[in-house]
Protein backbone atom coordinates (compact mmCIF):
# COMPACT_ATOMS: atom_id res chain seq x y z
CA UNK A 1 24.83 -20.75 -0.89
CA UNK A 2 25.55 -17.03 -0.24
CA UNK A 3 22.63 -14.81 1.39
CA UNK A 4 20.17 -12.94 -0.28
CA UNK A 5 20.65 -9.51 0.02
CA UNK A 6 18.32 -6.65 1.28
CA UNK A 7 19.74 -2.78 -0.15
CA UNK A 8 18.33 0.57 0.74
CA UNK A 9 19.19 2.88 -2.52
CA UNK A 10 19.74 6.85 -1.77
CA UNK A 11 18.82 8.67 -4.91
CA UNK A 12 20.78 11.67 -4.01
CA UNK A 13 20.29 15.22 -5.61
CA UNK A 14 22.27 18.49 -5.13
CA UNK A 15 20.27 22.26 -5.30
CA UNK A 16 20.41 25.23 -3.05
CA UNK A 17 19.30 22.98 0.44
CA UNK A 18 22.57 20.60 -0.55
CA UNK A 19 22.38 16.87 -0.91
CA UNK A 20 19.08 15.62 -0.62
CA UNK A 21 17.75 12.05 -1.28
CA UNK A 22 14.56 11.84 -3.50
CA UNK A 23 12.51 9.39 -4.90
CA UNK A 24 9.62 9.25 -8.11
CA UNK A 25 8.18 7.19 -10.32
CA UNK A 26 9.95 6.09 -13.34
CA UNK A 27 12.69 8.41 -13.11
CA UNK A 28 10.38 11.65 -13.03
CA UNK A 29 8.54 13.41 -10.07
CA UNK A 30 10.90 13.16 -7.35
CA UNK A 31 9.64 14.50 -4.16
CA UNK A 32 12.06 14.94 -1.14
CA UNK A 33 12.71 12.07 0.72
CA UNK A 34 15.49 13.14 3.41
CA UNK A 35 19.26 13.93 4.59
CA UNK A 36 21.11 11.11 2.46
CA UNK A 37 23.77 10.78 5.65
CA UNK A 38 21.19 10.49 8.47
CA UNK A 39 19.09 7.93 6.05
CA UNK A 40 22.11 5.91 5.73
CA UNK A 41 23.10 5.88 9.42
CA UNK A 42 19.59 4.72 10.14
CA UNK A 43 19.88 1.68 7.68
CA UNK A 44 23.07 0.66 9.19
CA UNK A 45 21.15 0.41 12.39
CA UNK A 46 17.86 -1.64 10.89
CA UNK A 47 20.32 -4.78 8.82
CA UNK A 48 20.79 -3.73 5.76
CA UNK A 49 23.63 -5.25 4.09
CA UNK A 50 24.82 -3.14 1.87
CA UNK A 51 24.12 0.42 0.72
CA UNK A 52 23.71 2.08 -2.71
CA UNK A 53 24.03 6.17 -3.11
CA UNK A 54 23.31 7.05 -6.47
CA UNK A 55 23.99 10.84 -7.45
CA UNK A 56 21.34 10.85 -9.88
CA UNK A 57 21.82 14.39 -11.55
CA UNK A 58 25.99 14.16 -11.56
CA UNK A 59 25.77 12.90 -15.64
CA UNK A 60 22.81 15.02 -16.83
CA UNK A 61 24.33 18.14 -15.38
CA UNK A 62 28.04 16.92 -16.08
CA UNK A 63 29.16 17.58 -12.55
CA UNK A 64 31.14 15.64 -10.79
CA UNK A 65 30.04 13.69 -7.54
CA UNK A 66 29.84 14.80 -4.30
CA UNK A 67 32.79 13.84 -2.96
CA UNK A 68 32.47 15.63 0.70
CA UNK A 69 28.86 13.81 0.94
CA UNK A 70 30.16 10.79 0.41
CA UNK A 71 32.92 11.27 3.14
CA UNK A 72 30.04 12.11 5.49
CA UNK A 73 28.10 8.91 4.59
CA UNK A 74 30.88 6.50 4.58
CA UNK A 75 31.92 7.92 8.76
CA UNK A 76 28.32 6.68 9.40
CA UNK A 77 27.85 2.81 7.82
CA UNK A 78 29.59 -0.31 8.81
CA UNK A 79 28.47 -2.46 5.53
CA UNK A 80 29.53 -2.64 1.88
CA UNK A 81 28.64 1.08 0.63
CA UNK A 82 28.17 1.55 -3.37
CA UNK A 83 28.51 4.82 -4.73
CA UNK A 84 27.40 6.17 -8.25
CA UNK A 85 26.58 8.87 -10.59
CA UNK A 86 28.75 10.82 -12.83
CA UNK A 87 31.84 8.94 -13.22
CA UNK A 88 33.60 9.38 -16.30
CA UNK A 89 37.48 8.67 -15.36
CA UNK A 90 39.69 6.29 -13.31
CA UNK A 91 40.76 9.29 -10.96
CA UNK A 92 37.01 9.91 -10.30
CA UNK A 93 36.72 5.82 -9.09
CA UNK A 94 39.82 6.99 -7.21
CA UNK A 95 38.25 9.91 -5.23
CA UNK A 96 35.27 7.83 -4.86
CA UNK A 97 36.98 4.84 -2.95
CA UNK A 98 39.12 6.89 -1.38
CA UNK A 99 36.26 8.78 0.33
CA UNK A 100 35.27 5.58 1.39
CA UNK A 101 33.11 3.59 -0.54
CA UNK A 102 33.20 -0.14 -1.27
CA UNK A 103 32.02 -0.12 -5.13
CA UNK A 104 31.18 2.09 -8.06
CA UNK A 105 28.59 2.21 -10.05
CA UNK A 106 28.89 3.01 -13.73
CA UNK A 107 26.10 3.25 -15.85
CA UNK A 108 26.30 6.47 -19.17
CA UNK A 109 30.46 6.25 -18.41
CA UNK A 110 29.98 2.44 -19.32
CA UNK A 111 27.88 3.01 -22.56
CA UNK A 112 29.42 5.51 -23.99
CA UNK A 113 33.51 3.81 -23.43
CA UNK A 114 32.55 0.08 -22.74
CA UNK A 115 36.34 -0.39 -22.78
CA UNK A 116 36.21 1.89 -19.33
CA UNK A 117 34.91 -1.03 -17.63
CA UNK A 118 37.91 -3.29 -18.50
CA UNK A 119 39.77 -0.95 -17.34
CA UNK A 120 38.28 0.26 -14.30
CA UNK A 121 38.40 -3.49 -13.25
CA UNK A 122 41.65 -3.99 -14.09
CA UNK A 123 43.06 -1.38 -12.02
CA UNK A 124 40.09 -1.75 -9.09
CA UNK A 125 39.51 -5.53 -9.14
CA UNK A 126 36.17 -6.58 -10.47
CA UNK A 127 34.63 -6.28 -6.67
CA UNK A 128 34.96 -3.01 -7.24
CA UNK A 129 32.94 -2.11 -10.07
CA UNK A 130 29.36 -2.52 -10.36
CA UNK A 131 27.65 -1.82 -14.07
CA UNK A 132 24.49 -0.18 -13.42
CA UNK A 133 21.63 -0.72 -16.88
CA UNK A 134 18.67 1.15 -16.69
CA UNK A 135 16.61 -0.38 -19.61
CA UNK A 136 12.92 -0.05 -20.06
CA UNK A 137 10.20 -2.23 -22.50
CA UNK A 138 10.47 -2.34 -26.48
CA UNK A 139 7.54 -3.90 -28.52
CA UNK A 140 9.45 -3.36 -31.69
CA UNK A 141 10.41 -6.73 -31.74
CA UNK A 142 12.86 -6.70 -34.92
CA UNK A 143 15.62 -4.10 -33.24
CA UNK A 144 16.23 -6.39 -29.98
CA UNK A 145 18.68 -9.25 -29.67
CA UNK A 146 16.68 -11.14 -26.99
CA UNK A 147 13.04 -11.33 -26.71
CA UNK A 148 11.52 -12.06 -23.34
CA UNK A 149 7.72 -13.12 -22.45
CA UNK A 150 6.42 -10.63 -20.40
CA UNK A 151 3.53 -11.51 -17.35
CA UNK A 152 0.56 -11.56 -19.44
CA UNK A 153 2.20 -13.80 -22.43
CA UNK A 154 3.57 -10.32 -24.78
CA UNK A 155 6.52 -10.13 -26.04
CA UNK A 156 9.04 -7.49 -25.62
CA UNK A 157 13.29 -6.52 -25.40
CA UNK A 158 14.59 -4.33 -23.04
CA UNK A 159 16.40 -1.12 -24.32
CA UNK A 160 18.90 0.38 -22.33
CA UNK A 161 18.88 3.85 -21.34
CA UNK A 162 21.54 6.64 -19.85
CA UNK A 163 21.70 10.20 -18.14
CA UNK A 164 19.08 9.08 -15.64
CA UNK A 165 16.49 7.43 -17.75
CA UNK A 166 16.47 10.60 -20.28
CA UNK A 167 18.26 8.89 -23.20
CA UNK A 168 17.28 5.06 -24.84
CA UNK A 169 20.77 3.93 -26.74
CA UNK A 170 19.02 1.02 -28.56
CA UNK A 171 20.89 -1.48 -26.75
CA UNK A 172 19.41 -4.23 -25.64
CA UNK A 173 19.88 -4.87 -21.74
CA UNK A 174 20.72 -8.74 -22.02
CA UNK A 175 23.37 -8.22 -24.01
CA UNK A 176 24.36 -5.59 -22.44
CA UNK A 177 24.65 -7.47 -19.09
CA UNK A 178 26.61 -10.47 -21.59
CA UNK A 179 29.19 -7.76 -22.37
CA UNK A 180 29.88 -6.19 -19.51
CA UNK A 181 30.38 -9.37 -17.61
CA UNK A 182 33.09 -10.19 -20.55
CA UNK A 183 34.29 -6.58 -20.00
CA UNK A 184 35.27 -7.56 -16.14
CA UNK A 185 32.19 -6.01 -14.02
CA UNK A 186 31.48 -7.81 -10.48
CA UNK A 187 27.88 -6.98 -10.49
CA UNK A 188 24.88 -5.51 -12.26
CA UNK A 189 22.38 -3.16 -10.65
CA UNK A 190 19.24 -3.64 -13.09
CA UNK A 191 16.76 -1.34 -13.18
CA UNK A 192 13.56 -1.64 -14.93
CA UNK A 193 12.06 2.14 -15.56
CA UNK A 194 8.91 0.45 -16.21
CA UNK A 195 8.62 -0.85 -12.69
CA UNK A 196 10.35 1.96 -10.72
CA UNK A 197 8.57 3.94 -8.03
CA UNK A 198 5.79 1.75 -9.07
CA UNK A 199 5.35 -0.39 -5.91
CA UNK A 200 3.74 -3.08 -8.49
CA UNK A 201 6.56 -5.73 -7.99
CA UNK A 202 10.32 -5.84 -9.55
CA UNK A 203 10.37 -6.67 -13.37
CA UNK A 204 10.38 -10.34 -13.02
CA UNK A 205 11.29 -11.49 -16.75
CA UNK A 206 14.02 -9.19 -17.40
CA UNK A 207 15.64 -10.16 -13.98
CA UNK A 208 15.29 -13.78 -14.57
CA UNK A 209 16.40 -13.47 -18.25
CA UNK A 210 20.02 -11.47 -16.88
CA UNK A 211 20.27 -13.62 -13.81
CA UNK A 212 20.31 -16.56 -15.95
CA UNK A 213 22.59 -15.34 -18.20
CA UNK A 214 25.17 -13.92 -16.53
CA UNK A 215 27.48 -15.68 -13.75
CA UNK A 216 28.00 -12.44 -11.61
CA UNK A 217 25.53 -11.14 -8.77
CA UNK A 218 22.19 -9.48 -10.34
CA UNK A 219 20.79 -6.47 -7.99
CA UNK A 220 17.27 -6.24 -8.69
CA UNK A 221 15.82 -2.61 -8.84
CA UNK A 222 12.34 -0.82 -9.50
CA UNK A 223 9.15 -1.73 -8.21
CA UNK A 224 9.30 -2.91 -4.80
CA UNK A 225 6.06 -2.27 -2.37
CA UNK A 226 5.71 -5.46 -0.55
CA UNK A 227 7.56 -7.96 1.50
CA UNK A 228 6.59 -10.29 -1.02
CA UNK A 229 8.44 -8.98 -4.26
CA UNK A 230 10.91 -9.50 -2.51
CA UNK A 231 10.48 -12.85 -1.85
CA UNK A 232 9.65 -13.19 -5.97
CA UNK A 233 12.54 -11.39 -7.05
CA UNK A 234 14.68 -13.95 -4.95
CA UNK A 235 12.84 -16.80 -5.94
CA UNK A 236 10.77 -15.91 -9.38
CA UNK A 237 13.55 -13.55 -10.97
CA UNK A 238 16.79 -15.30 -9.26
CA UNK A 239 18.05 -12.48 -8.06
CA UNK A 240 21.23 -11.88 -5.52
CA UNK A 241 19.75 -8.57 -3.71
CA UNK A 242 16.96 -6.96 -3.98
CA UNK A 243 16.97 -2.96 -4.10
CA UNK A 244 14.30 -0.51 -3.22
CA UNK A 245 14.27 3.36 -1.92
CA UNK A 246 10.87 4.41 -1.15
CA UNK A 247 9.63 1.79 1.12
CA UNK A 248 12.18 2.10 3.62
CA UNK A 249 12.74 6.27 3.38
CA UNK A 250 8.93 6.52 4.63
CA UNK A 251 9.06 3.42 6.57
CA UNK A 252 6.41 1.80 5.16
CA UNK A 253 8.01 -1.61 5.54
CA UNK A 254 10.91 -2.70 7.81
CA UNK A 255 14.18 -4.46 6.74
CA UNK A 256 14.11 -6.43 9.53
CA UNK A 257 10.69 -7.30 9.05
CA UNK A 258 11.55 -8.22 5.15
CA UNK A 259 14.25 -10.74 6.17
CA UNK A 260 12.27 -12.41 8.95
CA UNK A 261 9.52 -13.08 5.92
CA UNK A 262 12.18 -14.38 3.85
CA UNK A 263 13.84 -16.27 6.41
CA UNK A 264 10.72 -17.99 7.15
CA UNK A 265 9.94 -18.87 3.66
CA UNK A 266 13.31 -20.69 2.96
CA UNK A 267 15.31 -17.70 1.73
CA UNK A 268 18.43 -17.56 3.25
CA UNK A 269 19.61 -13.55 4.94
CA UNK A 270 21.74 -12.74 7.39
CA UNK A 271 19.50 -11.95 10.06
């Protein structure tokens, strides 16, 4: 059985200071949460085991991402480093790995070409490419594909959304997942919008719904505040990693102190 996984995200911005990580509360409010290179340095040091960097403005503002920060990052980690926002085109996976990340993320890119993934994985190798689907809550229950019983017994589907949470596609995230699995992605980096920045717990259903229908690693995002969601989104939502941002940038809880819970419950980390 492979080990759960603990991974700090850097939500990474670019204005007039330079690359700065931020974090809000379903995709809105961001307040300033550090210098993304010194952040990932320090998570190195603490166990995490692998590292997201998500450039979280590259598709809204059609840029490109930052290539030189990335550089920067990558001479500071020892782990698997995943790298994301704004890529459109096989040369911008290129730069992306060449400046030394491990993975990609692909999230609009995917939506808008799905045949980009098959591609992308392909030339990369499925490690490589990681499908990111933002997807929030739907009570219109006749324009989803898969309904799933929420907490407190509701029904719902989860739409997918792109360019940072700003745009819902009317695709329904477990198909989604389905599809891009078919398409040749190595992993999915979910993230519920109703549950990020939240602290309230990660979206359970929709986690367990994907991880059970997909055979590829599920990252859970959005929502983590205790050591305990993690322990549920391992257990409860099936989950291969768990990923969370604003819990470790202000050090309100410990990745060291997360796996020794875990560890001690029966969930197997690399400690």
């Amino acid at each position: 059985m492979l080990a759960k996984r603990i991974i700090p995200c850097l939500d990474v911005t670019l204005d007039e200071k330079g690359a700065r990580v931020v974090k809000g509360v379903e995709f809105v409010n961001l307040r300033d949460a550090g210098d993304p290179v010194e952040l990932a340095r320090r998570y190195d040091e603490e166990g995490a085991d692998e590292l997201v960097f998500l450039d979280i403005t590259a598709s809204p503002e059609g840029r490109r991402t930052m290539i030189d920060v990335i550089e920067r990052t990558a001479e500071q980690v020892f782990i698997p480093f995943t790298v994301g926002g704004g890529i459109k085109t096989i040369e911008d996976i290129n730069s992306i790995l060449s400046a030394g990340a491990d993975k990609v993320s692909i999230n609009t890119a995917a939506v808008k070409n799905p045949e980009f993934v098959r591609e992308a994985a392909d030339v990369f190798g499925s490690q490589c490419i990681v499908v990111a689907i933002d997807c929030r809550r739907n009570f219109d229950l006749s324009k989803g594909k898969y309904v799933v019983e929420l907490e407190d017994g509701t029904k719902a589907w989860y739409e997918v959304v792109i360019y940072g949470g700003r745009k819902p596609v009317g695709i329904d995230a477990v198909w989604w997942a389905k599809r891009v699995e078919e398409l040749g992605a190595g992993e999915i980096l979910l993230t519920s919008m109703n549950r990020d920045g939240t602290k309230d717990g990660f979206d359970i259903p929709i986690t367990r719904k994907i991880s059970e229908e997909v055979n590829i690693p599920v990252i859970a995002s959005g929502g983590a505040g205790t050591k305990e969601h993690f322990y549920e989104g391992f257990v409860d939502g099936k989950a291969d990693a768990c990923l969370a941002a604003s819990i470790f940038h202000y050090r309100e809880i410990g990745i060291r102190e997360i796996k020794e819970y875990l560890a001690e419950r029966g969930v197997q980390v690399r400690l």
